[in-house]
Protein backbone atom coordinates (compact mmCIF):
# COMPACT_ATOMS: atom_id res chain seq x y z
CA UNK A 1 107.24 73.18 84.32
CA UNK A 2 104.43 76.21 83.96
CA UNK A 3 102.68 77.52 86.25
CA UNK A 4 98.77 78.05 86.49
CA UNK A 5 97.68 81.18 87.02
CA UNK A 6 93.60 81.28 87.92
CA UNK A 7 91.86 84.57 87.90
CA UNK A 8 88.80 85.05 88.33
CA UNK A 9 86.97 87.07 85.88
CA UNK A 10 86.47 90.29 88.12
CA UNK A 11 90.49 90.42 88.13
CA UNK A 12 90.22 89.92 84.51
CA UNK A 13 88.05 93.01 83.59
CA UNK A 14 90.29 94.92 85.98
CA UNK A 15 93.57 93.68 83.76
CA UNK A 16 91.57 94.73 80.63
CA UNK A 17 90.31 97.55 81.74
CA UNK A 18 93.92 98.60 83.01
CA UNK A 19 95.54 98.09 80.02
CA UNK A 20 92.68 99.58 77.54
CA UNK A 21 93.07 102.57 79.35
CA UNK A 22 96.89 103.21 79.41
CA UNK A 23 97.04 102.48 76.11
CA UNK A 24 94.46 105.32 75.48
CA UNK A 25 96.26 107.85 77.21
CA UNK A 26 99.85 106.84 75.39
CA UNK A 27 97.87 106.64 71.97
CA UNK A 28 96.22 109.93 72.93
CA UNK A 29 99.44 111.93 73.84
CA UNK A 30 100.98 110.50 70.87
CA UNK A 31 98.12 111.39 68.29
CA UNK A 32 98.09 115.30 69.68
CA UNK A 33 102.57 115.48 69.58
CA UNK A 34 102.29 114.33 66.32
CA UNK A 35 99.82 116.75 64.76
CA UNK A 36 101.64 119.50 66.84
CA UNK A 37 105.01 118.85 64.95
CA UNK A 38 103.98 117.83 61.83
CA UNK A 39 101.89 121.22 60.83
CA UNK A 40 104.93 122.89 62.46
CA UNK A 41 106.71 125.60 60.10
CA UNK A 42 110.46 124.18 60.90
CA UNK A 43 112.44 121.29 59.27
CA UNK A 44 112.03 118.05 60.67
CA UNK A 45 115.74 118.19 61.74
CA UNK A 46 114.43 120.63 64.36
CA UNK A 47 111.65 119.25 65.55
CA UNK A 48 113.66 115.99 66.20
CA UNK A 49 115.90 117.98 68.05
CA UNK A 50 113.10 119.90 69.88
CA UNK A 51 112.30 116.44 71.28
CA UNK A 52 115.52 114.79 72.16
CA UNK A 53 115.82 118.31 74.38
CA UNK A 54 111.97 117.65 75.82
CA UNK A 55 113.11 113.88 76.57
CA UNK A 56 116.50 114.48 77.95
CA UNK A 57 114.53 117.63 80.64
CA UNK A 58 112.30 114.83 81.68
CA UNK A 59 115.15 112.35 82.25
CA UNK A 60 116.77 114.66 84.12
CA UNK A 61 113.79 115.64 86.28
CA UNK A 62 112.92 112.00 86.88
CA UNK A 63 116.52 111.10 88.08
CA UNK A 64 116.95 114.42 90.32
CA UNK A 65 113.17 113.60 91.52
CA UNK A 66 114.87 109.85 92.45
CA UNK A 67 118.02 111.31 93.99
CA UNK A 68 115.74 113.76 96.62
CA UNK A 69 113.35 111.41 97.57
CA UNK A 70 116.37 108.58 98.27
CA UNK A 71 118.16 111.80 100.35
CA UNK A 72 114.73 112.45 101.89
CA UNK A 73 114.22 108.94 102.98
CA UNK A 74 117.51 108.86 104.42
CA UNK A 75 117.19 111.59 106.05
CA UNK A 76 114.18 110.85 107.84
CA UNK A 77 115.55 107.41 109.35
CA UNK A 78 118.26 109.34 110.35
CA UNK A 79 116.11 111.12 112.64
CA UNK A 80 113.70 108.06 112.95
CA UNK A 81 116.96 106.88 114.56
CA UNK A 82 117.97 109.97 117.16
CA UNK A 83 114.45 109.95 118.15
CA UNK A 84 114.16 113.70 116.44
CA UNK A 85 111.23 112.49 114.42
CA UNK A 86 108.09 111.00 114.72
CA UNK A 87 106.60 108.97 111.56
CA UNK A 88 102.94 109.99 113.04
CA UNK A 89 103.94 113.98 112.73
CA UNK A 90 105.57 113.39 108.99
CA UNK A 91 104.89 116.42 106.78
């Protein structure tokens, strides 16, 4: 059986809206990477490697990123837990 799902049409703009805009700024970032390598000077075996490297150093980030704010979080109850710290006085 489906569900119904009503919206009303002010959460309907703000869906449209949402998604209009994200796929600006993908479209966008894509557009300018694109011109950037393609009047580029080296062989396209390069620049494909250029980007792998670019995508792997943001994977990376993003993952270490995840790992410190799961150790942070942890550490925090920890204190939460001996009374050492105070969620009011949180940096």
């Amino acid at each position: 059986m489906k569900k119904v799902i009503r919206l009303s049409e002010k959460d309907l703009t703000k869906i449209v809206k949402r998604v209009i805009s994200e796929n600006h700024e993908e479209s966008s970032l894509y557009r300018e990477l694109k011109d950037v390598l393609r009047n580029s000077n080296y062989p396209p075996e390069s620049r494909v490697d250029v980007l792998r490297h670019i995508a792997d150093e943001i994977e990376s980030g993003m993952t270490m990123r995840k790992d410190t704010e799961s150790r942070w979080s942890k550490e925090n109850e920890k204190a939460r837990r001996r009374g050492g710290l105070n969620p009011d006085n949180e940096f």
